[in-house]
Each structure stands twice: as structure tokens, then as C-alpha cells.
N, C-alpha and C. Protein backbone atom coordinates (compact mmCIF):
# COMPACT_ATOMS: atom_id res chain seq x y z
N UNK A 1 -4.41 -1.91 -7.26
CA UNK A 1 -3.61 -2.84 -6.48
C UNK A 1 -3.66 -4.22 -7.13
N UNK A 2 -3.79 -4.10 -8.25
CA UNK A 2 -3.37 -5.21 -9.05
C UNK A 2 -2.63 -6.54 -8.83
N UNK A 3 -2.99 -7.79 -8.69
CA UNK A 3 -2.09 -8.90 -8.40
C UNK A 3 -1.84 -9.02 -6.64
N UNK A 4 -2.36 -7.82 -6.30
CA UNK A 4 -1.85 -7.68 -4.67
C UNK A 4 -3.45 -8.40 -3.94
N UNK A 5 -4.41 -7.93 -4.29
CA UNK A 5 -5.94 -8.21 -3.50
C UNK A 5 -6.75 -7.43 -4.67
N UNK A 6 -7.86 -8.24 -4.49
CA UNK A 6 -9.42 -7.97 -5.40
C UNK A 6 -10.22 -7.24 -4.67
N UNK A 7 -10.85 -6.24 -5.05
CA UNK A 7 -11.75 -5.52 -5.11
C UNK A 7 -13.35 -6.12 -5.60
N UNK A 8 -14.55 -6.70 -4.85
CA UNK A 8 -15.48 -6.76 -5.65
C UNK A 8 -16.55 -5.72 -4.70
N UNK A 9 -17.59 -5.47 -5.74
CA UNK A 9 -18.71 -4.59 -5.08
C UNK A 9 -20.11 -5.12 -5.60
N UNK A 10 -20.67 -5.57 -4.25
CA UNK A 10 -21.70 -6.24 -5.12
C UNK A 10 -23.27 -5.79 -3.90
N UNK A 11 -24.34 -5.35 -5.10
CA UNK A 11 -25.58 -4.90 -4.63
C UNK A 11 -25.95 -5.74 -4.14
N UNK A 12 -26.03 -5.53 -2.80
CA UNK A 12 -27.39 -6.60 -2.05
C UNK A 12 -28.88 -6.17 -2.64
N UNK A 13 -29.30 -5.07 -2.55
CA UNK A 13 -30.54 -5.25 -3.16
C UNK A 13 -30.61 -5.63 -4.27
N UNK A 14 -29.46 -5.76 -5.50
CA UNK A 14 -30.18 -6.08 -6.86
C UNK A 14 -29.78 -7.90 -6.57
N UNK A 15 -28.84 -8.06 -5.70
CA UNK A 15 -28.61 -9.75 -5.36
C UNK A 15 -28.93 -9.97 -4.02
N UNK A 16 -30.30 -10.01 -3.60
CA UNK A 16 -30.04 -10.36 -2.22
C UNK A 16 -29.79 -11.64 -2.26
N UNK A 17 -29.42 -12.42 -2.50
CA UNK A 17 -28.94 -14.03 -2.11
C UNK A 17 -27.77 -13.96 -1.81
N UNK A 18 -26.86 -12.89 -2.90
CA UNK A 18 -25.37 -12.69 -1.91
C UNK A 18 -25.53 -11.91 -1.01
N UNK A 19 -26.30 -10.93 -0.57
CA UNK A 19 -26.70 -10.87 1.20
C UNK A 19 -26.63 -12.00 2.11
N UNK A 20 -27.47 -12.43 1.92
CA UNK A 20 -27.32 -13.79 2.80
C UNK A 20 -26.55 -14.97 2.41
N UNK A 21 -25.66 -14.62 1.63
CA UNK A 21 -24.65 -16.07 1.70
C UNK A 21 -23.59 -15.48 2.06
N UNK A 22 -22.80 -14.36 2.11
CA UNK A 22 -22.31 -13.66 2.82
C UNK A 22 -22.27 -12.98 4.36
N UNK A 23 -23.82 -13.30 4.45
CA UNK A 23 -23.99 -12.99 6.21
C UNK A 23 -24.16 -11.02 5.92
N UNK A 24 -24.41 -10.65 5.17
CA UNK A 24 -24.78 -9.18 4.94
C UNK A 24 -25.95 -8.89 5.99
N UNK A 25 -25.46 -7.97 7.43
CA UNK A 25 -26.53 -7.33 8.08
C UNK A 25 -26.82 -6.03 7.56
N UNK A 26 -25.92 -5.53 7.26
CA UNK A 26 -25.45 -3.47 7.34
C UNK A 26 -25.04 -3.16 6.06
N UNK A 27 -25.29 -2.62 5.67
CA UNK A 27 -24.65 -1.67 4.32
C UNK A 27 -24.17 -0.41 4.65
N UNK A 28 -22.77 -0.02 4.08
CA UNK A 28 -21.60 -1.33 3.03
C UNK A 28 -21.20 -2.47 4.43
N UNK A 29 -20.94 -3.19 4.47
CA UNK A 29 -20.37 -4.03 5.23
C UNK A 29 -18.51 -4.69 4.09
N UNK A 30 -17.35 -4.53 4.83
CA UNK A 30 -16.01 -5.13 4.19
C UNK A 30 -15.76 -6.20 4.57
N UNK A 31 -15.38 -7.42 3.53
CA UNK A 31 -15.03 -8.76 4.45
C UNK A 31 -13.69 -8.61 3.50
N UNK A 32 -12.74 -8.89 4.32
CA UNK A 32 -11.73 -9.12 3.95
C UNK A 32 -11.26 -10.65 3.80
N UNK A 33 -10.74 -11.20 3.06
CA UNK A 33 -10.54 -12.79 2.37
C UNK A 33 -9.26 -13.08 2.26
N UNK A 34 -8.46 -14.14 2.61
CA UNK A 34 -6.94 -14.54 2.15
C UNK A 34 -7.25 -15.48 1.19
N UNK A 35 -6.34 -15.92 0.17
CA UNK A 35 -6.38 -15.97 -1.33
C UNK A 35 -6.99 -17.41 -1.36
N UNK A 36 -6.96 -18.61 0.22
CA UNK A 36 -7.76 -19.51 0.29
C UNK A 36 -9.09 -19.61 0.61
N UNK A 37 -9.79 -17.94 0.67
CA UNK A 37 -10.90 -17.92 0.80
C UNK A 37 -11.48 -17.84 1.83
N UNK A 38 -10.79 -17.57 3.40
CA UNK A 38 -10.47 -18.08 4.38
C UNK A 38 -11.07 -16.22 4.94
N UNK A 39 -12.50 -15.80 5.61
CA UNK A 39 -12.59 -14.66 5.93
C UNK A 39 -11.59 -14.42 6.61
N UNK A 40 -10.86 -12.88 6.91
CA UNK A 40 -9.90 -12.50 7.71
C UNK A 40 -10.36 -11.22 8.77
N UNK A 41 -11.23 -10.46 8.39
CA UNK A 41 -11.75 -9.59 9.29
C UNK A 41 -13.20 -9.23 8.21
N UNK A 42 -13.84 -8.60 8.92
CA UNK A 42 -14.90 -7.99 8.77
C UNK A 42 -15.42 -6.76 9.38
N UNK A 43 -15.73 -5.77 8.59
CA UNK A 43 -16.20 -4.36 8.82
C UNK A 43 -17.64 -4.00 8.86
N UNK A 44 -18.82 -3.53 9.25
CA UNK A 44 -19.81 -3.26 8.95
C UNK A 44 -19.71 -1.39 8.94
N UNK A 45 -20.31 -0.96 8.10
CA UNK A 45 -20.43 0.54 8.17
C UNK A 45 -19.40 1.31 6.95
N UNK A 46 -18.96 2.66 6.96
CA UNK A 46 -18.07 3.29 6.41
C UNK A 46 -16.81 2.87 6.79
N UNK A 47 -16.07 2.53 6.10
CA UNK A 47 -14.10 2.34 6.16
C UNK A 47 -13.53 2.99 5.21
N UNK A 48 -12.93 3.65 5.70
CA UNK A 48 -12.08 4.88 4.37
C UNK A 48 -10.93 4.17 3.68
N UNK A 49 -10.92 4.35 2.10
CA UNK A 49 -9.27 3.84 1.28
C UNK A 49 -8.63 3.77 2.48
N UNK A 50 -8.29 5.00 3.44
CA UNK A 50 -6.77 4.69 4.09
C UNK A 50 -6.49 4.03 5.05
N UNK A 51 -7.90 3.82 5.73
CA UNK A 51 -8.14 2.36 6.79
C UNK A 51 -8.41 0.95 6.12
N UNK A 52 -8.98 0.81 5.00
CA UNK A 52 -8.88 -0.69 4.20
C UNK A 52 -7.05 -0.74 4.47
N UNK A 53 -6.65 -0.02 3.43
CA UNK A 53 -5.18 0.04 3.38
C UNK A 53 -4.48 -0.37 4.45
N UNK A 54 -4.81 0.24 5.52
CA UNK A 54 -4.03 -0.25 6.91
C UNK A 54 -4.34 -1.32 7.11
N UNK A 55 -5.54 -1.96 7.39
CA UNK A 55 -6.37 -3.16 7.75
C UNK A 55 -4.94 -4.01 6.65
N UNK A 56 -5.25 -3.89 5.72
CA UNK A 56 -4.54 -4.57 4.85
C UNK A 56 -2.92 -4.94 5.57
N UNK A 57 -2.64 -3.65 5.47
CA UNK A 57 -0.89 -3.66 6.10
C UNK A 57 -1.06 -4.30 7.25
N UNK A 58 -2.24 -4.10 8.28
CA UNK A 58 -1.81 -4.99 9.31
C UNK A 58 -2.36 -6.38 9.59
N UNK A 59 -2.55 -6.79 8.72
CA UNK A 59 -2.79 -8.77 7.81
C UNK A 59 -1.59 -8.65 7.18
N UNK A 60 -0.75 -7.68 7.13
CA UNK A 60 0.86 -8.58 7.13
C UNK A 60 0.67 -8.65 4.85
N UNK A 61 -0.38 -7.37 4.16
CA UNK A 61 -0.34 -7.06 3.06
C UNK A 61 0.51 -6.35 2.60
N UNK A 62 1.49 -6.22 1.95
CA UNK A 62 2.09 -5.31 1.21
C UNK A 62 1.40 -5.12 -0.18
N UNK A 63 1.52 -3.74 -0.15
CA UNK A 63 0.89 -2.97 -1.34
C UNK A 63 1.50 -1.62 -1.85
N UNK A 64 1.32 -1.70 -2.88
CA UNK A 64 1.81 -0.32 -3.63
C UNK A 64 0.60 -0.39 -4.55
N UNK A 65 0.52 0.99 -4.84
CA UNK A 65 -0.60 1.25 -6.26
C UNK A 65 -0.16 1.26 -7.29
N UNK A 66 -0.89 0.81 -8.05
CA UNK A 66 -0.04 0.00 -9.94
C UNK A 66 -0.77 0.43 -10.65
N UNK A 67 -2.16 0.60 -10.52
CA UNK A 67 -3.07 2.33 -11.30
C UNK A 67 -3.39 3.25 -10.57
């Protein structure tokens, strides 16, 4: 999803400081971000591709897959 939204994945145990500057209780936990950086929702637990995806579509994302 290229150019559309970023993807990062980042170890709390090998970084816990981005645990806690992030507010990380739960692993995986999803924070979703608008491009000013601005949190938009937040997930704690399992969220499947096709619920990110929706989450996405319904923050008003359009997306298509480009790989």
C-alpha cells in the first residue's frame, strides 16, 4: 500500500523505550496515525489484514494494493 499509509513493526522487547513512548500495554497493540502524526485509533491484541483494512476504509482511507 505504497504512498497510501506506512507500515512499521517495532520490538518492544528489543526497544523497550518505544514501549513506553508509545504507551505500549499489550502485545501486538495497532496505533493508527494521520500523516500529521495525530493518533487516530488504537487496537490492543490480534487485528486481521482485513480489519486494519476496514479500520482504514472507515478513517475515510482509500486503498488499493500496489505489491
Amino acid at each position: 500500500y505504497e504512498g497510501v499509509f506506512k507500515v512499521e513493526f517495532i520490538d518492544v522487547w528489543e526497544n523497550p523505550e518505544a514501549g513506553r513512548e508509545y504507551g505500549i500495554r499489550l502485545i501486538p497493540t495497532q496505533i493508527f496515525y494521520d500523516s500529521s502524526g495525530k493518533e487516530l485509533f488504537r487496537h490492543e491484541g490480534f487485528f486481521s489484514k482485513e480489519d486494519i483494512l476496514a479500520k482504514w476504509k472507515e478513517l475515510g482511507v482509500e486503498h488499493t494494493k500496489t505489491k
